[in-house]
PDB file of N, CA and C in Angstrom:
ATOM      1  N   UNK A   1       0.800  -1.192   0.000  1.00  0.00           N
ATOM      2  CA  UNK A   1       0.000   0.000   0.000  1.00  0.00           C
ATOM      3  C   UNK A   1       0.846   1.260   0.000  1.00  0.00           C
ATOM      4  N   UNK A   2       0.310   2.281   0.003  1.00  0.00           N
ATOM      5  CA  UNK A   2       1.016   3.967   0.446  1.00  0.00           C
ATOM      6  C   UNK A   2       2.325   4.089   1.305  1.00  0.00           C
ATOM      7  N   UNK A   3       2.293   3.224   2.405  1.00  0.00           N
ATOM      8  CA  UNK A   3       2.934   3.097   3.316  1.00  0.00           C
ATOM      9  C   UNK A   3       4.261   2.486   3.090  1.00  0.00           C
ATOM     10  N   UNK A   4       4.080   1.303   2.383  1.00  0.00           N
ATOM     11  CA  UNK A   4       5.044   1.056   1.351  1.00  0.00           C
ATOM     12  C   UNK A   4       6.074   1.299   0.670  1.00  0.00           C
ATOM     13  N   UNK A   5       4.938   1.922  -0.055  1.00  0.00           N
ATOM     14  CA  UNK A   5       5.410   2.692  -1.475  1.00  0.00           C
ATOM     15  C   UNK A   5       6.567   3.661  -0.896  1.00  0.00           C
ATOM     16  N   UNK A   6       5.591   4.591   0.056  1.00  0.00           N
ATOM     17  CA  UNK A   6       6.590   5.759   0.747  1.00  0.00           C
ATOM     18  C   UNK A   6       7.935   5.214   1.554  1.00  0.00           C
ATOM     19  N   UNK A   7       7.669   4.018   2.365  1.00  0.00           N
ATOM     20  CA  UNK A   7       8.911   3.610   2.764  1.00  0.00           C
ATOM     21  C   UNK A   7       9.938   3.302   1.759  1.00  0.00           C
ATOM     22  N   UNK A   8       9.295   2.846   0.743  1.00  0.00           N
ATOM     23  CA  UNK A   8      10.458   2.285  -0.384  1.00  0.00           C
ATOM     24  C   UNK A   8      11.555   3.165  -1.033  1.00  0.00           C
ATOM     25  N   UNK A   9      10.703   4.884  -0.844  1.00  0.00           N
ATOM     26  CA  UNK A   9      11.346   5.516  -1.989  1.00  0.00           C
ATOM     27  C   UNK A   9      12.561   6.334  -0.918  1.00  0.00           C
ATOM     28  N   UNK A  10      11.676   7.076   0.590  1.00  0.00           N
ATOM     29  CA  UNK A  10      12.365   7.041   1.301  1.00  0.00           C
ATOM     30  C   UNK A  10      13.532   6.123   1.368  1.00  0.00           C
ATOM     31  N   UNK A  11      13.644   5.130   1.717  1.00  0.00           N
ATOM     32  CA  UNK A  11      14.910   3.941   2.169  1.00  0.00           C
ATOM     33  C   UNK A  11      16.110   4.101   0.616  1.00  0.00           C
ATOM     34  N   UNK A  12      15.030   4.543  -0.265  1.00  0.00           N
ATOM     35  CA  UNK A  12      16.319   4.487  -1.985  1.00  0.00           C
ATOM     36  C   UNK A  12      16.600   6.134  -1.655  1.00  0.00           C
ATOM     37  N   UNK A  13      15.963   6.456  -1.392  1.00  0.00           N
ATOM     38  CA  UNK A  13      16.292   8.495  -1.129  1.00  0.00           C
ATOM     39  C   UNK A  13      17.619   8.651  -0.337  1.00  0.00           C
ATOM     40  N   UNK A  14      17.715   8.338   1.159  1.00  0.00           N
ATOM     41  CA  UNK A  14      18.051   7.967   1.978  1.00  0.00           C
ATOM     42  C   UNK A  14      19.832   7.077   1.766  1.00  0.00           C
ATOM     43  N   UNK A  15      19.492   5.747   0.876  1.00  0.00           N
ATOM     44  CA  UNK A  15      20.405   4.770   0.563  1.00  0.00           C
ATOM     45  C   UNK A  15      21.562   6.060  -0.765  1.00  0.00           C
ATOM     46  N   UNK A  16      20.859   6.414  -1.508  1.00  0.00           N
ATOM     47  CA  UNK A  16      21.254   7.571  -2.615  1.00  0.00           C
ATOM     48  C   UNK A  16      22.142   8.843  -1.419  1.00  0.00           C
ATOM     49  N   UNK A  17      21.974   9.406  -0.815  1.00  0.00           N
ATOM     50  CA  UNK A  17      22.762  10.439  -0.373  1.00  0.00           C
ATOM     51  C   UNK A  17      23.404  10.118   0.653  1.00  0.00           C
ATOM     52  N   UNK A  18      23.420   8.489   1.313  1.00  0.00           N
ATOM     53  CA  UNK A  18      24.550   7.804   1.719  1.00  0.00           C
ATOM     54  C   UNK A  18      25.697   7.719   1.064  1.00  0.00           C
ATOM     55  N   UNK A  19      25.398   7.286  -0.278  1.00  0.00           N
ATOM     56  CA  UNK A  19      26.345   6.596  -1.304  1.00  0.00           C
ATOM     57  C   UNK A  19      27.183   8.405  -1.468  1.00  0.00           C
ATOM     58  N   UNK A  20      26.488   9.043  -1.790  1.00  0.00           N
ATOM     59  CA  UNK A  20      27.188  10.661  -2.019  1.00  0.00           C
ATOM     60  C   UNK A  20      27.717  10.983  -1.194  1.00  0.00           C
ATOM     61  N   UNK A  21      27.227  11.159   0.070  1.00  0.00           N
ATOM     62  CA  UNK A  21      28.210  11.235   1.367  1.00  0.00           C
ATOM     63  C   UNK A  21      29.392  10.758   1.407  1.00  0.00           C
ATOM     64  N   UNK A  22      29.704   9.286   1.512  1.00  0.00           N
ATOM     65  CA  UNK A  22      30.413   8.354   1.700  1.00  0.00           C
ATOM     66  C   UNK A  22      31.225   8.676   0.577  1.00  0.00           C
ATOM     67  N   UNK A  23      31.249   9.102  -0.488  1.00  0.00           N
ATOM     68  CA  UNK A  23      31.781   8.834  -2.050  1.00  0.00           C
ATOM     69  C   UNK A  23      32.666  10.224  -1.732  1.00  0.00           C
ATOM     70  N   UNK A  24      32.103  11.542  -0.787  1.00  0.00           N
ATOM     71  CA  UNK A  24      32.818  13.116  -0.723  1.00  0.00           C
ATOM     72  C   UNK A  24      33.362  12.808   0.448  1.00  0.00           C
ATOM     73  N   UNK A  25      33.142  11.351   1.077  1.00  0.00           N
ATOM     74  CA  UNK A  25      34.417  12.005   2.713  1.00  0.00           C
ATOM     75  C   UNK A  25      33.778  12.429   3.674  1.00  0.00           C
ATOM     76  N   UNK A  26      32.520  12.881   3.406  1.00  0.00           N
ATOM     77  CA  UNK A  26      31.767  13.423   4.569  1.00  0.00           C
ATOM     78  C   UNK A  26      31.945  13.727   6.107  1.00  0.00           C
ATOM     79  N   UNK A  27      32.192  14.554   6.350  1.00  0.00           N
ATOM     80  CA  UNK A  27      32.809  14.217   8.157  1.00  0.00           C
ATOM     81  C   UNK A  27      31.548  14.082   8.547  1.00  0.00           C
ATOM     82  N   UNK A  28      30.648  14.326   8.624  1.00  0.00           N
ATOM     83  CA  UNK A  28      29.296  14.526   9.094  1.00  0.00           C
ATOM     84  C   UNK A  28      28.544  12.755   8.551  1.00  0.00           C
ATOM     85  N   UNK A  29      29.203  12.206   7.923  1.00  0.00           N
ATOM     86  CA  UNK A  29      27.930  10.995   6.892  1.00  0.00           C
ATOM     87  C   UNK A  29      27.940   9.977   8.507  1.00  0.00           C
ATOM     88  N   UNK A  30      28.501   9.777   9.347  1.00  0.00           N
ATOM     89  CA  UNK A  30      27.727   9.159  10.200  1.00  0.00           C
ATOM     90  C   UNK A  30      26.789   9.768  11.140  1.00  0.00           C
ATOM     91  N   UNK A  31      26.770  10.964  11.406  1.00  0.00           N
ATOM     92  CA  UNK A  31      25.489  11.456  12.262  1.00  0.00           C
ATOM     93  C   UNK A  31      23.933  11.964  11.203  1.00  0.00           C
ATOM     94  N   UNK A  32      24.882  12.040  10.447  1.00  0.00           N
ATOM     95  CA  UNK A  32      23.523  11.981   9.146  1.00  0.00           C
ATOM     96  C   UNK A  32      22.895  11.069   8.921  1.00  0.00           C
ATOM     97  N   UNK A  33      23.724   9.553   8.525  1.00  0.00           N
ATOM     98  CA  UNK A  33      23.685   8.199   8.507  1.00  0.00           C
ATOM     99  C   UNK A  33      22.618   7.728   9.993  1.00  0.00           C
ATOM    100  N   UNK A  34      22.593   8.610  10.758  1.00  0.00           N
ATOM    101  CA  UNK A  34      21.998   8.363  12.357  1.00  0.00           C
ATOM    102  C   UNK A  34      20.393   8.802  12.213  1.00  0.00           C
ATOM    103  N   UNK A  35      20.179  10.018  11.589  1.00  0.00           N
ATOM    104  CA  UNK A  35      19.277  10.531  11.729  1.00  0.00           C
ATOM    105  C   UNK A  35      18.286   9.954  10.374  1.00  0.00           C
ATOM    106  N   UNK A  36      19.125   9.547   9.330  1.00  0.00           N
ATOM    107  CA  UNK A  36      18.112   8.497   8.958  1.00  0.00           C
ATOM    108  C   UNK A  36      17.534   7.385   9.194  1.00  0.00           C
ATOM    109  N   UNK A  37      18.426   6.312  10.097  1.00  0.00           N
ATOM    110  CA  UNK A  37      18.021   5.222  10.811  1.00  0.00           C
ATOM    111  C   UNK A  37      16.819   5.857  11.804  1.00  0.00           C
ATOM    112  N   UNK A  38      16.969   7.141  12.533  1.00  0.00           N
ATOM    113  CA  UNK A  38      16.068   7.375  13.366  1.00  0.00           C
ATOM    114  C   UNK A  38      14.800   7.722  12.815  1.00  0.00           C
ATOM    115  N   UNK A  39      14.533   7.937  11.371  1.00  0.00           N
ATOM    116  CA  UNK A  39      13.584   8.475  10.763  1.00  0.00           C
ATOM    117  C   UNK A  39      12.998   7.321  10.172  1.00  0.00           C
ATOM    118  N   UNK A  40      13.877   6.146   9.903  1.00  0.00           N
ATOM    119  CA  UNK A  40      12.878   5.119   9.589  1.00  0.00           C
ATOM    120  C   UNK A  40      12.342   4.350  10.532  1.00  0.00           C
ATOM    121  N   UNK A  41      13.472   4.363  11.700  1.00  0.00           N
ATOM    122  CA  UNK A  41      12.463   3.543  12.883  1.00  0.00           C
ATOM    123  C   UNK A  41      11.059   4.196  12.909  1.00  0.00           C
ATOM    124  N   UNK A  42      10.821   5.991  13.341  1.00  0.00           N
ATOM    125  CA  UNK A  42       9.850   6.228  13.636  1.00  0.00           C
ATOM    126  C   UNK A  42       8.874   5.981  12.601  1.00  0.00           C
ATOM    127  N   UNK A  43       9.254   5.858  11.302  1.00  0.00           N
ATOM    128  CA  UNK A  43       8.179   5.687  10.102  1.00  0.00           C
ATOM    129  C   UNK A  43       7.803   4.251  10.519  1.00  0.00           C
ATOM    130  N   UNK A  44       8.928   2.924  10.636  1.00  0.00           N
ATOM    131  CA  UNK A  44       8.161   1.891  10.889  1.00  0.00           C
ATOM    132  C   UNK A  44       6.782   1.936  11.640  1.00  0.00           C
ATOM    133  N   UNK A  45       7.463   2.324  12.975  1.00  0.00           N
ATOM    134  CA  UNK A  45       6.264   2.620  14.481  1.00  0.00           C
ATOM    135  C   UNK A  45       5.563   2.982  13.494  1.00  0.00           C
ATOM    136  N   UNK A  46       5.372   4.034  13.157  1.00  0.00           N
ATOM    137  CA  UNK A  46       3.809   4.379  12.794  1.00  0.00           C
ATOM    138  C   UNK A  46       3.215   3.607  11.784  1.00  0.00           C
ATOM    139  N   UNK A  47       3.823   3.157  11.250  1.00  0.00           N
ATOM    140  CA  UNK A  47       3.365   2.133  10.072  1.00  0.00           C
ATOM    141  C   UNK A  47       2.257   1.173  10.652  1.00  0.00           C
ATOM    142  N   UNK A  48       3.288   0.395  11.759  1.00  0.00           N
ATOM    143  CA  UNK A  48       2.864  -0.764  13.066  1.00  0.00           C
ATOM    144  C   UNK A  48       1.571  -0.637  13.110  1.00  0.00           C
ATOM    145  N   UNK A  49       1.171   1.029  13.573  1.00  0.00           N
ATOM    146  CA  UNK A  49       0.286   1.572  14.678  1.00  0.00           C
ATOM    147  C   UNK A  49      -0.767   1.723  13.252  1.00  0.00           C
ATOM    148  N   UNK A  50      -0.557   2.203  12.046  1.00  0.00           N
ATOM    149  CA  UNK A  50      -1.786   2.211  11.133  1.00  0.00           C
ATOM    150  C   UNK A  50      -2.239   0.602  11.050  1.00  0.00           C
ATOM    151  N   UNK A  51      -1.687  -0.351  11.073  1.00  0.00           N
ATOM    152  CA  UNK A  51      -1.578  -1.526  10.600  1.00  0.00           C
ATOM    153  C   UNK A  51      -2.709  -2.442  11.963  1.00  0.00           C
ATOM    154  N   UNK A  52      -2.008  -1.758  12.723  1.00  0.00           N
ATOM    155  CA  UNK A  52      -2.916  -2.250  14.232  1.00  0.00           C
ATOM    156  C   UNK A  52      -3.811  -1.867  14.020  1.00  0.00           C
ATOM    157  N   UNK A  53      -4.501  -0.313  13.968  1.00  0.00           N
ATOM    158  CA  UNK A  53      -5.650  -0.064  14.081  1.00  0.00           C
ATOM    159  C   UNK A  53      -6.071   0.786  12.913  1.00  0.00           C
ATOM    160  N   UNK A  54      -6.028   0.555  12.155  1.00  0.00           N
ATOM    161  CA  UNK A  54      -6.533   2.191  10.977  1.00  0.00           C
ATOM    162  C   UNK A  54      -7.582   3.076  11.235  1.00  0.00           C
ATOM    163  N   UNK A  55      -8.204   2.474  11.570  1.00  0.00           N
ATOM    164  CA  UNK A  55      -9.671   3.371  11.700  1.00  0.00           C
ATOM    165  C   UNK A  55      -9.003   4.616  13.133  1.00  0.00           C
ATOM    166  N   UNK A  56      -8.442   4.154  13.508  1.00  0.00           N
ATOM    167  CA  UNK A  56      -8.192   4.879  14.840  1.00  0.00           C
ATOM    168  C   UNK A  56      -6.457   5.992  14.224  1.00  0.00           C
ATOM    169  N   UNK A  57      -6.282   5.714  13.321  1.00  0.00           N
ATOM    170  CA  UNK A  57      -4.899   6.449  12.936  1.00  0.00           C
ATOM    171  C   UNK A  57      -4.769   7.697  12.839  1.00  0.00           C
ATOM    172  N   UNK A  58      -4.362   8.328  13.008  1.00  0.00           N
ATOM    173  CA  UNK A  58      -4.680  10.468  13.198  1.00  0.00           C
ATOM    174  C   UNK A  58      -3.279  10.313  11.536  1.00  0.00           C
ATOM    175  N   UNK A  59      -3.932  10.152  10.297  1.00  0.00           N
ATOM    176  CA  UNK A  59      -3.578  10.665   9.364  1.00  0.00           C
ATOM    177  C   UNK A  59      -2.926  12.111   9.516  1.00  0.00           C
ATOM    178  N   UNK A  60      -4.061  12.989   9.696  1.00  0.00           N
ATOM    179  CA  UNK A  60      -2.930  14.609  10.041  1.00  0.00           C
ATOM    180  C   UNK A  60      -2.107  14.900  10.697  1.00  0.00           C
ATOM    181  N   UNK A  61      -1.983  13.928  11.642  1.00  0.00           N
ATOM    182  CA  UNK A  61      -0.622  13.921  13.134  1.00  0.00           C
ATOM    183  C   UNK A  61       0.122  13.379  12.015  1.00  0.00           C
ATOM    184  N   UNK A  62       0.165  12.381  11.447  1.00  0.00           N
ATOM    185  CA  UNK A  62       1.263  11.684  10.718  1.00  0.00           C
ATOM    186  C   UNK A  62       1.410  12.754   9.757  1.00  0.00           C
ATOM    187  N   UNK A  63       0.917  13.091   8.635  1.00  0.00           N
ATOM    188  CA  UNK A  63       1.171  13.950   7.531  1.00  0.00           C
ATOM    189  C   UNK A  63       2.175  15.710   8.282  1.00  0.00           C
ATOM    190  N   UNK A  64       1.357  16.118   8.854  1.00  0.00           N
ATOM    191  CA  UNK A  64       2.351  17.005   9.473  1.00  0.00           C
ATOM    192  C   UNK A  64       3.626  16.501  10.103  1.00  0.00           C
ATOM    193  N   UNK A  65       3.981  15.696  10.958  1.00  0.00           N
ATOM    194  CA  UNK A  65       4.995  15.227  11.635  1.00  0.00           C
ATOM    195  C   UNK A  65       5.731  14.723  10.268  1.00  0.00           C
ATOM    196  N   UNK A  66       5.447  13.810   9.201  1.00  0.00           N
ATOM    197  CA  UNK A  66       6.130  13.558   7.792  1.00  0.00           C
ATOM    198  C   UNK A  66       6.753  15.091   7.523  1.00  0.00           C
ATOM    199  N   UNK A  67       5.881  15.917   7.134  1.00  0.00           N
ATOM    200  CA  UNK A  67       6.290  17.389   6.557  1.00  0.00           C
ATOM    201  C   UNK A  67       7.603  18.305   7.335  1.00  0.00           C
ATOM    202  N   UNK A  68       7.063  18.184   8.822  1.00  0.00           N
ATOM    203  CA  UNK A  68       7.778  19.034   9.419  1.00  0.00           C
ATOM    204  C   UNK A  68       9.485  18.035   9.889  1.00  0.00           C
ATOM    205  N   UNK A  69       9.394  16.980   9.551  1.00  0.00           N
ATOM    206  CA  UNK A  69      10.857  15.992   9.677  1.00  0.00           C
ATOM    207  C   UNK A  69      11.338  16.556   8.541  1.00  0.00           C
ATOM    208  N   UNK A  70      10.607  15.986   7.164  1.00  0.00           N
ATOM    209  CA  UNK A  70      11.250  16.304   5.784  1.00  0.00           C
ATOM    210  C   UNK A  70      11.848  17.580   5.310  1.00  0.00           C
ATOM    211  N   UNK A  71      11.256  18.780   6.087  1.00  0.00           N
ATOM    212  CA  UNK A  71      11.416  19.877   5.626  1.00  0.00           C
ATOM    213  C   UNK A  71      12.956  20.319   6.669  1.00  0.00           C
ATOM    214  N   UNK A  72      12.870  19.868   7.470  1.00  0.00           N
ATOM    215  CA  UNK A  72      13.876  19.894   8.411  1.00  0.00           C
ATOM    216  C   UNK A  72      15.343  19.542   8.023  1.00  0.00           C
ATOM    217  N   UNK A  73      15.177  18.061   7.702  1.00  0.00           N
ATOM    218  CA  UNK A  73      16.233  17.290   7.052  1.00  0.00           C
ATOM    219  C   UNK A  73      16.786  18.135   5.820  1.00  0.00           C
ATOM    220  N   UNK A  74      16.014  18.249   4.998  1.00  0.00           N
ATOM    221  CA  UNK A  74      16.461  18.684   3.726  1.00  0.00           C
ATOM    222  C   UNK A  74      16.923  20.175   3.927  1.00  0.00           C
ATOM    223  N   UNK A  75      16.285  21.348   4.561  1.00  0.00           N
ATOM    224  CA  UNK A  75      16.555  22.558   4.448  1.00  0.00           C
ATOM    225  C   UNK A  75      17.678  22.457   6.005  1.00  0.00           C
ATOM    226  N   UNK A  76      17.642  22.143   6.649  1.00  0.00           N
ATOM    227  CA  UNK A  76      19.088  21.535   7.765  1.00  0.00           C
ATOM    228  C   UNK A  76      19.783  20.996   7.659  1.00  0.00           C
ATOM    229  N   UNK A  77      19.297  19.915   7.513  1.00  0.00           N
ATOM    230  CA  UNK A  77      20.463  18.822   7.734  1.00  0.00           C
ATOM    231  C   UNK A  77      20.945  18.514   6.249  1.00  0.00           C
ATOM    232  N   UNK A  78      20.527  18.491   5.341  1.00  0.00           N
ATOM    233  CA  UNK A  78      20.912  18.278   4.133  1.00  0.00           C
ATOM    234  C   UNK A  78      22.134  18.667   3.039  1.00  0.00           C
ATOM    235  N   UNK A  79      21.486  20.093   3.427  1.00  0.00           N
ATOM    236  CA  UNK A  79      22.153  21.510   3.236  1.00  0.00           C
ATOM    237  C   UNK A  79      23.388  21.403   3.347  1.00  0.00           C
ATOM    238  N   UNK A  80      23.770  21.130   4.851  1.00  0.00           N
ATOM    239  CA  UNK A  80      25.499  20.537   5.289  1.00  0.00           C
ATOM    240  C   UNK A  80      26.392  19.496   4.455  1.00  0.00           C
ATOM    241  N   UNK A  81      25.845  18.476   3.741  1.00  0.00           N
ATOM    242  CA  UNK A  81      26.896  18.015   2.731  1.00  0.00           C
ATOM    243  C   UNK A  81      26.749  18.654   1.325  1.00  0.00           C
ATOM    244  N   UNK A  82      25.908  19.052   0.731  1.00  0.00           N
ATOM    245  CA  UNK A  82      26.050  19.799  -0.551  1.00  0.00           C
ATOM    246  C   UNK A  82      27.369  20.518  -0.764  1.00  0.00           C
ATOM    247  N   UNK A  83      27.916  21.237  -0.406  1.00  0.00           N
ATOM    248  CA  UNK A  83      28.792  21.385  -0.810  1.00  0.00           C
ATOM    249  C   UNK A  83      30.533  20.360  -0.707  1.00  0.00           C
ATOM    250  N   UNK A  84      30.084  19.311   0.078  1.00  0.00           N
ATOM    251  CA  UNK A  84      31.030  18.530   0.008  1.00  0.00           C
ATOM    252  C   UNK A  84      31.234  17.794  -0.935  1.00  0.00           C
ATOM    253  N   UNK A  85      29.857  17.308  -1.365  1.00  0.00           N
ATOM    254  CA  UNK A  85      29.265  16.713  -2.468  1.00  0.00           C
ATOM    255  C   UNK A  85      29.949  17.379  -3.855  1.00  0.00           C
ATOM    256  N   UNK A  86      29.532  18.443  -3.850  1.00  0.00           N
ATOM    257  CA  UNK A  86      29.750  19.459  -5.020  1.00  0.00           C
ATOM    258  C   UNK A  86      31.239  19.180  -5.377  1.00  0.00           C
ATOM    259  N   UNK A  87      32.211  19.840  -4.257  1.00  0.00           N
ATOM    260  CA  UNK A  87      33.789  20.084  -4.604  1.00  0.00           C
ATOM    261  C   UNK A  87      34.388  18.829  -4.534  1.00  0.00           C
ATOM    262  N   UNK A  88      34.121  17.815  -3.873  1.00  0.00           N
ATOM    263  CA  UNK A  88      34.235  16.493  -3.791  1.00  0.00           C
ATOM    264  C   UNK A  88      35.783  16.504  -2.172  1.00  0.00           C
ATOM    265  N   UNK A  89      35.527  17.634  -1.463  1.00  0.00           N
ATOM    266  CA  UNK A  89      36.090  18.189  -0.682  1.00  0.00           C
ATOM    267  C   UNK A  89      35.657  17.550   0.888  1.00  0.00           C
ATOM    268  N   UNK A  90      36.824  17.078   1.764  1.00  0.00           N
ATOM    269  CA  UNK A  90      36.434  16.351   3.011  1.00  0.00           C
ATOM    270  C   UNK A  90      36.176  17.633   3.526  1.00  0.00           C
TER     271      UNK A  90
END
């Protein structure tokens, strides 16, 4: 289903700017490397918790909490290897 799908592309999203990290030297690619493991545990959990009960699932708690991680990561945390990436510079 959705849940899925989204984990799948996440985990290749995720697996993709490992490989870039790792490939520029990254001083940072293991606490980065951290905060994605922590982002899929919590996606599992909630996965669990739709799976347990759906009818009872707060869709908008999840969709905001999705938004406000993603937007975080990418405009924060993200931000910080781009240019390592770029110059190919440790």
């Amino acid at each position: 289903g959705t849940f899925n799908m989204l984990m799948k592309y996440i985990h290749e999203h995720f697996a993709r700017e490992e490989q870039l990290m790792s490939e520029a030297g990254y001083v940072g690619f293991e606490e980065h490397k951290r905060l994605h493991m922590i982002f899929m545990s919590a996606f599992f959990t909630t996965k669990q918790s739709y799976t347990a009960a759906p009818r009872q699932f707060d869709f908008d708690a999840f969709l905001k909490f999705l938004k406000n991680w993603l937007e975080h990561h990418v405009l924060v945390e993200d931000i910080k290897y781009v240019p390592h990436v770029r110059s190919g510079k440790h």
